[in-house]
PDB file of N, CA and C in Angstrom:
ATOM      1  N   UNK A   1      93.078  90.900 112.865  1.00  0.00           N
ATOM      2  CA  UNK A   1      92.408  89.751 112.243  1.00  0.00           C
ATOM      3  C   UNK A   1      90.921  90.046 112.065  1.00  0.00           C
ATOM      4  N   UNK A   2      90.137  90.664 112.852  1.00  0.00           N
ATOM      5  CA  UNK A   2      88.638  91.280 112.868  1.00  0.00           C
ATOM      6  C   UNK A   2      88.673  92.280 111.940  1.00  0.00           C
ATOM      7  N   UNK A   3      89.652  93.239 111.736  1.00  0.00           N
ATOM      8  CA  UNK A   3      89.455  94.273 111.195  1.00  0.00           C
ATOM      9  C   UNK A   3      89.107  93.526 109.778  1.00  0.00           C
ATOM     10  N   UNK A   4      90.531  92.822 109.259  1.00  0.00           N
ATOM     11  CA  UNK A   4      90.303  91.950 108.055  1.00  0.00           C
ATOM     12  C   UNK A   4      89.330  91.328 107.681  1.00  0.00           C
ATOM     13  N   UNK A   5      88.541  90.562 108.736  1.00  0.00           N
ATOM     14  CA  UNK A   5      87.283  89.656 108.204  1.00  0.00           C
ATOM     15  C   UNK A   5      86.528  91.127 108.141  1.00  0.00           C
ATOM     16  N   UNK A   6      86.386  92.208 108.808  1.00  0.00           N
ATOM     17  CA  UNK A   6      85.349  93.190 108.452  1.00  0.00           C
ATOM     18  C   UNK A   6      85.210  93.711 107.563  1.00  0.00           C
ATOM     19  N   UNK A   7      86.271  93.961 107.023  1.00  0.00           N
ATOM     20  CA  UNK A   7      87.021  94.579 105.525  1.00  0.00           C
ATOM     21  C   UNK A   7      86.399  93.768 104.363  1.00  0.00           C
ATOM     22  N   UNK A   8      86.445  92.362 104.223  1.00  0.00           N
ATOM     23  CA  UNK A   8      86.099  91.267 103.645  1.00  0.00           C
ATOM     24  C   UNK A   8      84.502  91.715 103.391  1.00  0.00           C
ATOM     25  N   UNK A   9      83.948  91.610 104.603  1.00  0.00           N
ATOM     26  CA  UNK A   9      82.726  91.508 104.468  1.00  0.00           C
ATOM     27  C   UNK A   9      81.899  92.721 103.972  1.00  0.00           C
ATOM     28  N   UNK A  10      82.697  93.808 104.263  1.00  0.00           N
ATOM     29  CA  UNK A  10      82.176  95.039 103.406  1.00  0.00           C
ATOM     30  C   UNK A  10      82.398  94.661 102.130  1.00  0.00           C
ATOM     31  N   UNK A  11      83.390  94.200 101.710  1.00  0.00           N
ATOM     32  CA  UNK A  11      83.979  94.276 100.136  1.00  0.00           C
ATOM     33  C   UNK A  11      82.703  93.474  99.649  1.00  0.00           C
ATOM     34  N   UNK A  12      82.302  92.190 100.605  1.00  0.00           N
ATOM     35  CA  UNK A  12      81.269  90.999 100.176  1.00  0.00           C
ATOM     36  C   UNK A  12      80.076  91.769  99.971  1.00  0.00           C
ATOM     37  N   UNK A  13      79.268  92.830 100.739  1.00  0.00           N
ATOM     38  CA  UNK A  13      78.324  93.835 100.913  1.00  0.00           C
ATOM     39  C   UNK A  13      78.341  94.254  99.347  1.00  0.00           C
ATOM     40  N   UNK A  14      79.128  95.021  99.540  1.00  0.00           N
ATOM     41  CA  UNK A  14      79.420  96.272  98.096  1.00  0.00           C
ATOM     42  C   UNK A  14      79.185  95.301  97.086  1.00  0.00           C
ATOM     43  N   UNK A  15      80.043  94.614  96.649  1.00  0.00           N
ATOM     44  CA  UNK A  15      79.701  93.514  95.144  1.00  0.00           C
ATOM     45  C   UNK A  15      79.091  92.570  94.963  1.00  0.00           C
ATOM     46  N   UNK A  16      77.747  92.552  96.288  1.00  0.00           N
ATOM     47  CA  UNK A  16      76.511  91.538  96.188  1.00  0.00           C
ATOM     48  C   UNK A  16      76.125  92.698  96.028  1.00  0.00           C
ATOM     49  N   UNK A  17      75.457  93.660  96.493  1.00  0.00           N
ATOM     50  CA  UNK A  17      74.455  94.800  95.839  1.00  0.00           C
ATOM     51  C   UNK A  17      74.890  95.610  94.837  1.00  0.00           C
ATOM     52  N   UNK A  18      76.333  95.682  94.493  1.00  0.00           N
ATOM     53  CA  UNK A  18      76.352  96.469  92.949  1.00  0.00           C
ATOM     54  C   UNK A  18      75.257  94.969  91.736  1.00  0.00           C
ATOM     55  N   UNK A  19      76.162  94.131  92.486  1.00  0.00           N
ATOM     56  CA  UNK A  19      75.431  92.819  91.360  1.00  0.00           C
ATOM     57  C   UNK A  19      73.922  93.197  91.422  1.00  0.00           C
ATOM     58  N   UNK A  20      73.045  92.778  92.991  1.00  0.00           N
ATOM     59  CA  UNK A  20      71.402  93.140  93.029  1.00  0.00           C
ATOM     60  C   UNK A  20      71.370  93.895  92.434  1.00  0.00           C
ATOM     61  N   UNK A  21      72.195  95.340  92.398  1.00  0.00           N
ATOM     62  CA  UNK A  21      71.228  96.450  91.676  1.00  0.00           C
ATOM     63  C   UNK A  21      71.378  96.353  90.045  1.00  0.00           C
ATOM     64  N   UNK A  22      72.345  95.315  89.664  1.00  0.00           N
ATOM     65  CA  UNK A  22      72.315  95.530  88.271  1.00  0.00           C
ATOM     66  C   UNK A  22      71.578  94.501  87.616  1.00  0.00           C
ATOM     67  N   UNK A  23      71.048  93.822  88.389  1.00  0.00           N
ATOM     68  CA  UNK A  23      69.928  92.445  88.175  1.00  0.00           C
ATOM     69  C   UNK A  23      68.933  93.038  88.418  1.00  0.00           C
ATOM     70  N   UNK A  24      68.427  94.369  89.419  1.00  0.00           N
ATOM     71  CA  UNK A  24      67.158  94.775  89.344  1.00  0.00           C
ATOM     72  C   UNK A  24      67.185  96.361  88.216  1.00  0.00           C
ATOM     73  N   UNK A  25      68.352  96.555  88.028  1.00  0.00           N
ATOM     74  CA  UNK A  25      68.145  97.675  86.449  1.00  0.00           C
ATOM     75  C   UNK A  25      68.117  96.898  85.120  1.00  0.00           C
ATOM     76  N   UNK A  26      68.991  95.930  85.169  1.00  0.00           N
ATOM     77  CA  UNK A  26      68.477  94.846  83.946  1.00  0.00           C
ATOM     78  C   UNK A  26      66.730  95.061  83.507  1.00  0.00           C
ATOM     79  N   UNK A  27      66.758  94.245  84.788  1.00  0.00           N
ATOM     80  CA  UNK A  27      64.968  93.828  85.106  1.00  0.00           C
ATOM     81  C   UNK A  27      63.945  94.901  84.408  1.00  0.00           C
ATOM     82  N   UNK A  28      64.091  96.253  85.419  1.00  0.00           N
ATOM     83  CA  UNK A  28      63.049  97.404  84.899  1.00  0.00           C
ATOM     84  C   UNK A  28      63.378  97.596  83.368  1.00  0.00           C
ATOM     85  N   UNK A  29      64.751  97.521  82.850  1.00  0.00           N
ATOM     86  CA  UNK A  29      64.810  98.102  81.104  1.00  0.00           C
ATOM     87  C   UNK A  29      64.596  96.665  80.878  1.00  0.00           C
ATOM     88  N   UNK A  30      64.307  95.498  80.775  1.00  0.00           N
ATOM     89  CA  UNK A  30      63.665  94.582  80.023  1.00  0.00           C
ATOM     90  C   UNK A  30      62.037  94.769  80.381  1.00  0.00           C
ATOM     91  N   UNK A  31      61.658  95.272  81.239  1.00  0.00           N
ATOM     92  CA  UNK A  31      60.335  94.628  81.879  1.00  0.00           C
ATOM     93  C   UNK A  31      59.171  95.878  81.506  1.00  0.00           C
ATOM     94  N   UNK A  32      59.792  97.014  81.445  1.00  0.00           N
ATOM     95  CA  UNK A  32      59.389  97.920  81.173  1.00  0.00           C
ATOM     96  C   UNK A  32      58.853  98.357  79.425  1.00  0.00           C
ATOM     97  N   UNK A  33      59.157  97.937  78.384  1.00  0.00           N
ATOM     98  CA  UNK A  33      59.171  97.880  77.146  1.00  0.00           C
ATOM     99  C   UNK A  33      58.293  96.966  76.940  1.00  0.00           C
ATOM    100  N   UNK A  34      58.101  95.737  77.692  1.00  0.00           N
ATOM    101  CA  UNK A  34      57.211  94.606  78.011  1.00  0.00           C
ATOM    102  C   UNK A  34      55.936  95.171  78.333  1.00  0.00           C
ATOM    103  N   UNK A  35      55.486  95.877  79.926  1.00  0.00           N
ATOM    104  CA  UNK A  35      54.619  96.351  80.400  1.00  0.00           C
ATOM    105  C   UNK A  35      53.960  97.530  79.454  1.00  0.00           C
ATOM    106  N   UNK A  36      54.445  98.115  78.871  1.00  0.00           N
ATOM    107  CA  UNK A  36      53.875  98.988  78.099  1.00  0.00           C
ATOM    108  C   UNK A  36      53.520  98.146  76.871  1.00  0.00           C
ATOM    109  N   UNK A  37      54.512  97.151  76.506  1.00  0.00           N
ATOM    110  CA  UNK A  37      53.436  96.751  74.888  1.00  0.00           C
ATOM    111  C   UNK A  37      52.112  96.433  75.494  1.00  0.00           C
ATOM    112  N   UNK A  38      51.869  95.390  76.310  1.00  0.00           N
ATOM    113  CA  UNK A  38      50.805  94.873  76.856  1.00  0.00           C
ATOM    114  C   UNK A  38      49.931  96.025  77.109  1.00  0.00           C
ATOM    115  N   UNK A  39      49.785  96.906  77.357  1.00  0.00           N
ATOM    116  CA  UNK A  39      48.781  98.259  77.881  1.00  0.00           C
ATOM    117  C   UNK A  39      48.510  98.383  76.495  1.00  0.00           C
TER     118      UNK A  39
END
């Protein structure tokens, strides 16, 4: 039953930070094209 909730919670780990990291690569290729017009 532990093993399972542990299992869970890795799975919960892994596909909250694939999501963060694709909300913070979004970010830099929008933000970046931005920061340079402004310069």
């Amino acid at each position: 039953n532990s093993l399972q909730g542990k299992v869970f919670l890795l799975l919960g780990l892994i596909d909250a930070s694939f999501i963060i990291g694709l909300g913070i690569a979004m970010f830099f290729a929008f933000a970046n094209p931005l920061a340079t017009a402004f310069r």
